[in-house]
Protein backbone atom coordinates (compact mmCIF):
# COMPACT_ATOMS: atom_id res chain seq x y z
CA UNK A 1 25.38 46.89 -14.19
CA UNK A 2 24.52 44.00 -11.47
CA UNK A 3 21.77 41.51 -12.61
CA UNK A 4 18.85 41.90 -10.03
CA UNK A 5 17.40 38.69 -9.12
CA UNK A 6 14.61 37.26 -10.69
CA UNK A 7 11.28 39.03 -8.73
CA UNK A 8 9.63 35.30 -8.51
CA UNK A 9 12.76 33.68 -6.22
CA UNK A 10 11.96 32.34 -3.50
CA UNK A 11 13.78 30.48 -0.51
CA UNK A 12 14.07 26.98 -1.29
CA UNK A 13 11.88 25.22 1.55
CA UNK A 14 12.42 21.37 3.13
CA UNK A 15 8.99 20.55 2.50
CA UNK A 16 9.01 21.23 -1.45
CA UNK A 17 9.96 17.77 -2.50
CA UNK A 18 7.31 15.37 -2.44
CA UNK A 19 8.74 12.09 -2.43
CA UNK A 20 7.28 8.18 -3.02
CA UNK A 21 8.14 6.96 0.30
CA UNK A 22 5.82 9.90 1.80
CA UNK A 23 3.07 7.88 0.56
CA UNK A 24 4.51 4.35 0.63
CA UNK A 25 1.88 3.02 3.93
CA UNK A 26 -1.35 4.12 2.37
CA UNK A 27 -0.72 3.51 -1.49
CA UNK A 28 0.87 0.15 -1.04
CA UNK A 29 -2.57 -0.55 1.31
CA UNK A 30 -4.70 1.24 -1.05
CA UNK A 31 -3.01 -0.97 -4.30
CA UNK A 32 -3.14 -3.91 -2.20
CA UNK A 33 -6.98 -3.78 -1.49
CA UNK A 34 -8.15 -2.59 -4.91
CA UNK A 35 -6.40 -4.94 -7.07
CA UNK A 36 -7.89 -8.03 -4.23
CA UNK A 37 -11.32 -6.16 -4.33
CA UNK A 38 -11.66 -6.11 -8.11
CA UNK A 39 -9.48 -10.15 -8.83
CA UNK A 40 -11.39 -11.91 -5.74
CA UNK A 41 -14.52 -10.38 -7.14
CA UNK A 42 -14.45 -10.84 -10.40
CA UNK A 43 -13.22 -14.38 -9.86
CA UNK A 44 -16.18 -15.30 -7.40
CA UNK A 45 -18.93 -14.11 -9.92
CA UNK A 46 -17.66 -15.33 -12.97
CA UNK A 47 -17.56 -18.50 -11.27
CA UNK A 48 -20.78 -18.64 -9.66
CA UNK A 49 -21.85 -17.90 -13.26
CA UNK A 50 -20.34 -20.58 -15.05
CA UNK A 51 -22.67 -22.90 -12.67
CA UNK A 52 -25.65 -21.05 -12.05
CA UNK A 53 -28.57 -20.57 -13.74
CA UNK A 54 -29.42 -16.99 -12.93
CA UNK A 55 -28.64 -13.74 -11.92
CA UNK A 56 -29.67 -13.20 -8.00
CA UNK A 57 -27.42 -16.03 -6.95
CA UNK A 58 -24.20 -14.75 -8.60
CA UNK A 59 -25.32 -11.10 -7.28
CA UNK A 60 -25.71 -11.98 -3.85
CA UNK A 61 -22.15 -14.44 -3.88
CA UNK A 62 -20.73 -11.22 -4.90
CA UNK A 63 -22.17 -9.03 -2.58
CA UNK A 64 -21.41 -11.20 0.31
CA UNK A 65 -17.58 -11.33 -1.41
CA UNK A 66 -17.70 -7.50 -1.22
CA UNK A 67 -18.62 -7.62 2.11
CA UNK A 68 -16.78 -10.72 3.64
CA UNK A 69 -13.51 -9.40 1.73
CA UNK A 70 -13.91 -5.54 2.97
CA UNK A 71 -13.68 -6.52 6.63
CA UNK A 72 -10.91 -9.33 6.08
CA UNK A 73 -8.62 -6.91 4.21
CA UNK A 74 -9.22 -4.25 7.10
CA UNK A 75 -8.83 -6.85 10.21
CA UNK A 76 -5.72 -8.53 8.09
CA UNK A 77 -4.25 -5.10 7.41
CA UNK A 78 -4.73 -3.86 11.00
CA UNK A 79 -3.28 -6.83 13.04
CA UNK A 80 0.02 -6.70 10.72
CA UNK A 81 0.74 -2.89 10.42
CA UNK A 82 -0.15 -3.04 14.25
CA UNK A 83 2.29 -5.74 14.85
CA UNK A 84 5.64 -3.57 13.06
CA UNK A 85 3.97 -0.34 14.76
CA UNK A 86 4.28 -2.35 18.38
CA UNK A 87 8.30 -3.47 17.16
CA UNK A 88 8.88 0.24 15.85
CA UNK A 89 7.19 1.63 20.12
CA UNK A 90 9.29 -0.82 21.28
CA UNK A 91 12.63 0.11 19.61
CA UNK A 92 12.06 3.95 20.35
CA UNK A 93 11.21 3.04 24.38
CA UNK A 94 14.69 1.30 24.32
CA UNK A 95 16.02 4.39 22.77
CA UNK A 96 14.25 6.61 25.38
CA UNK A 97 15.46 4.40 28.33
CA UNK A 98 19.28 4.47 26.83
CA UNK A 99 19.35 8.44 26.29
CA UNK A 100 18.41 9.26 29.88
CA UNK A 101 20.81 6.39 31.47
CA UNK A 102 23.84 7.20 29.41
CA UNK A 103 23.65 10.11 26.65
CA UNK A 104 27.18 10.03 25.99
CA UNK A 105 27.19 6.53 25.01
CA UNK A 106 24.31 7.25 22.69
CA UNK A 107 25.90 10.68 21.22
CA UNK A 108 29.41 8.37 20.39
CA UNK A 109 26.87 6.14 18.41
CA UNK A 110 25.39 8.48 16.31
CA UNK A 111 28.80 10.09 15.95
CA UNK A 112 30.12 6.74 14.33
CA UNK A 113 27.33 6.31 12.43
CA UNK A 114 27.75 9.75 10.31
CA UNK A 115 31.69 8.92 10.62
CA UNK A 116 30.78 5.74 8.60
CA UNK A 117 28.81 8.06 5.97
CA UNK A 118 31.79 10.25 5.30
CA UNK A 119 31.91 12.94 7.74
CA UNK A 120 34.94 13.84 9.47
CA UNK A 121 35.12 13.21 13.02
CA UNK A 122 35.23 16.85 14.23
CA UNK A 123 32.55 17.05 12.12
CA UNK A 124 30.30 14.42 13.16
CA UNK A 125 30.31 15.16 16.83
CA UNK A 126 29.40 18.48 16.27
CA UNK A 127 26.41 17.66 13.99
CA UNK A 128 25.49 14.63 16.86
CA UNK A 129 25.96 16.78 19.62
CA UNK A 130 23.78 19.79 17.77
CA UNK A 131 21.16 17.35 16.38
CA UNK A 132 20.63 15.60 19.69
CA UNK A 133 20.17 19.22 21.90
CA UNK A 134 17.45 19.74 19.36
CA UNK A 135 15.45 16.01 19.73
CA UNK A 136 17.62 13.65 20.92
CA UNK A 137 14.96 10.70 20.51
CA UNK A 138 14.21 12.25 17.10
CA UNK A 139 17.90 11.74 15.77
CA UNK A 140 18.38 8.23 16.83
CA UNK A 141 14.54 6.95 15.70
CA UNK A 142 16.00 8.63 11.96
CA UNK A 143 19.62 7.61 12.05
CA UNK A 144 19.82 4.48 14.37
CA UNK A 145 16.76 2.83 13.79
CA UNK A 146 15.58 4.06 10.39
CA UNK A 147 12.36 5.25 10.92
CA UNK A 148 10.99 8.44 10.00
CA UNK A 149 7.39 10.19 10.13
CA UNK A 150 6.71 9.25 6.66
CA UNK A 151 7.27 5.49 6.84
CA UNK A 152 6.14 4.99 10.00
CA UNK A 153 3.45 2.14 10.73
CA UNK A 154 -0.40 3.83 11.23
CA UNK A 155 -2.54 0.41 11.76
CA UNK A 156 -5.90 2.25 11.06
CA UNK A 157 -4.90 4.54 8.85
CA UNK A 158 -4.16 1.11 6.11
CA UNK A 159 -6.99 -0.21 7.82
CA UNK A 160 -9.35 1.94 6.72
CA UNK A 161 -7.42 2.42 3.35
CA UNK A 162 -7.62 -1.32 2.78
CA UNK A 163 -11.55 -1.85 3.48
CA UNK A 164 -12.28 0.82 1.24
CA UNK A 165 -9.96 -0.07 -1.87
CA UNK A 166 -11.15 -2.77 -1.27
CA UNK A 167 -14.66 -2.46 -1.79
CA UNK A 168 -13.92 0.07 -4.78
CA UNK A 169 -12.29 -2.73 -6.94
CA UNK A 170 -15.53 -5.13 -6.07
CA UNK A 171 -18.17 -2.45 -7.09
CA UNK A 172 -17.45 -2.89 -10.79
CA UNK A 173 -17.76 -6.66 -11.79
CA UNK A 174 -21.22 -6.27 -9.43
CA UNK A 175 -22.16 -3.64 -11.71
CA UNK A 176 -21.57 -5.55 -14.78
CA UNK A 177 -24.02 -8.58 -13.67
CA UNK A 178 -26.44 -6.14 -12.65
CA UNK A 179 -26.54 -5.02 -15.84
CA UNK A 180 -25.94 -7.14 -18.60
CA UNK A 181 -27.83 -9.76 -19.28
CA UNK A 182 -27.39 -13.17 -17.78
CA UNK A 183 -26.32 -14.66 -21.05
CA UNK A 184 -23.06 -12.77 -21.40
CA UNK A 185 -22.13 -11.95 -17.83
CA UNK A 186 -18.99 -14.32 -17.34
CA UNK A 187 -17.78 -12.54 -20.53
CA UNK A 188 -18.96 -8.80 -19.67
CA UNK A 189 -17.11 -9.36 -15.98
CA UNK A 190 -13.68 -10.94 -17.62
CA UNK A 191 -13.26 -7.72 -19.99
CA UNK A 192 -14.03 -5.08 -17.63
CA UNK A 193 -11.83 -6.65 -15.10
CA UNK A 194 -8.89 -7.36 -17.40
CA UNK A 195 -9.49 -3.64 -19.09
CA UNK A 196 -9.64 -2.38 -14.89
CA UNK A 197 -6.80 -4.39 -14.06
CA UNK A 198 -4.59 -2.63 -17.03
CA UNK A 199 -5.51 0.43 -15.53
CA UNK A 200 -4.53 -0.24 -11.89
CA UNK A 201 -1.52 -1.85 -12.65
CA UNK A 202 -0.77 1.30 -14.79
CA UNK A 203 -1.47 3.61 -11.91
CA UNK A 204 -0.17 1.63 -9.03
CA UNK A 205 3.50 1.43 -11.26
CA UNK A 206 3.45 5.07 -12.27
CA UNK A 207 2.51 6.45 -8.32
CA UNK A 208 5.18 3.66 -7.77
CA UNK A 209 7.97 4.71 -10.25
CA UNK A 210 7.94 1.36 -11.71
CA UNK A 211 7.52 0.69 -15.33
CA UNK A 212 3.62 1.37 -16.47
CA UNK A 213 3.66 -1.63 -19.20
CA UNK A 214 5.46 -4.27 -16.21
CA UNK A 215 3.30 -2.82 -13.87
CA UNK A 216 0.03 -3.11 -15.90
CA UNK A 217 1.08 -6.59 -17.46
CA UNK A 218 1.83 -8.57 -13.85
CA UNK A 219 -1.25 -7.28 -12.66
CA UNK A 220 -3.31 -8.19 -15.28
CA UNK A 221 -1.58 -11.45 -15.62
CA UNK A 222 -2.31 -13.07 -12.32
CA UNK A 223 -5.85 -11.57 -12.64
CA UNK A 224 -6.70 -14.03 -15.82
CA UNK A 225 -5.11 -17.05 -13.96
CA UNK A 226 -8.11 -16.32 -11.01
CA UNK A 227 -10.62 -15.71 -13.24
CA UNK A 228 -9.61 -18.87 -15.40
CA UNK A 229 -9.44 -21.47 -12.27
CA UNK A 230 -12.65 -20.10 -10.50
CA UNK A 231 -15.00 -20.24 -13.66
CA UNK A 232 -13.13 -23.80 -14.23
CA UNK A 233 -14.11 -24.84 -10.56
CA UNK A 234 -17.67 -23.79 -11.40
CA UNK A 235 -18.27 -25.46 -14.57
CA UNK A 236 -16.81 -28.24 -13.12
CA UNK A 237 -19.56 -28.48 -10.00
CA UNK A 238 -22.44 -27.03 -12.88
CA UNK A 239 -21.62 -29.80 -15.12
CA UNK A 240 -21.29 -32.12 -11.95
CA UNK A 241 -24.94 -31.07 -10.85
């Protein structure tokens, strides 16, 4: 008696595997901006604290570092993912100019280029010659250049991914010194950031398929050095004054 196949089989499609480098432009943006939202933040209250002597001016240094930050990670973000999307036109309108002057120079390239990966040469000019009838431009942007529709540069997509992570990781140390009292903010702001900053790291290494503890620990790490040389600097200028 032949074994049916199970009812639930189904064609395997391309699309099934989900893979990091899918998401590689807008989490390293979104990592990027959160983790300088929540540090830079953190840093400036704590030490506007250590040399003020109330709440509304360590508030409003940290809205204005919210604010100030927000549009600096966005404009920063934009004019350098704009600058490798401008290198990345420019390579594919070579590529474009090469294919209509002399396709069977640029079929022999991508022939020796799946030679070099193991094919055999019958082999590889038939998979060149089929691949580049399909999208010629397609197969040397993939296998010539290295770029793919995944990794590709998208300046206001990070943009916008960077001005709001961003502003996410300042919201919580503004919280904290609008809510606790005066007295205990520096401390208040320096736990929840360091207890934040454990989680980021976590998340950013596991999305990341680094190690959580490395991940969480280097993160955390350079956060305490910030916090400890900006509430230094303002002691130093309270004490001063």
């Amino acid at each position: 008696m032949t074994a049916k196949s199970p009812s639930h089989t189904r064609p395997i499609s391309a699309h099934d595997e989900i893979h990091r480098t899918q998401r590689a432009g807008w989490l390293r943006a979104a990592v990027l901006g959160a983790n300088d939202g929540l540090i830079s933040t953190s840093s400036l209250v704590v030490g506007v604290a250590a040399a003020a002597t109330s709440r509304d001016p360590v508030l409003l240094a940290g809205v204005a570092g919210l604010v100030a930050g927000a549009f600096s990670m966005a404009a920063g973000e934009y004019v350098s993912v704009s600058s490798q999307a401008d290198a990345e036109d420019a390579d594919l309108a070579l590529e474009r100019r090469e294919l209509a002057r002399n396709p069977e120079r640029e079929q022999a390239e991508l022939t020796a280029i799946y030679i070099s990966r193991g094919l055999s040469t019958d082999l590889a000019r038939q998979v060149s010659r089929q691949l580049m009838e399909h999208d010629a431009l397609g197969a040397h942007m993939r296998d010539e250049i290295g770029l793919s529709d995944a990794t590709r540069a998208r300046p206001v997509q990070a943009a916008i991914a960077s001005m709001a992570a961003f502003a996410t990781g300042a919201v919580p140390p503004l919280v904290i010194v609008r809510l606790v009292p005066f007295a205990h903010v520096s401390w208040a702001v320096v736990a929840g950031t360091m207890a934040l900053l454990v989680v980021l790291g976590a998340v950013a290494a596991r999305l990341g398929g680094a190690p959580v503890v490395r991940g969480a620990a280097r993160v955390t790490f350079w956060g305490a050095i910030a916090m400890a040389c900006t509430s230094a600097v303002g002691a130093w200028f309270g004490s001063a004054t």
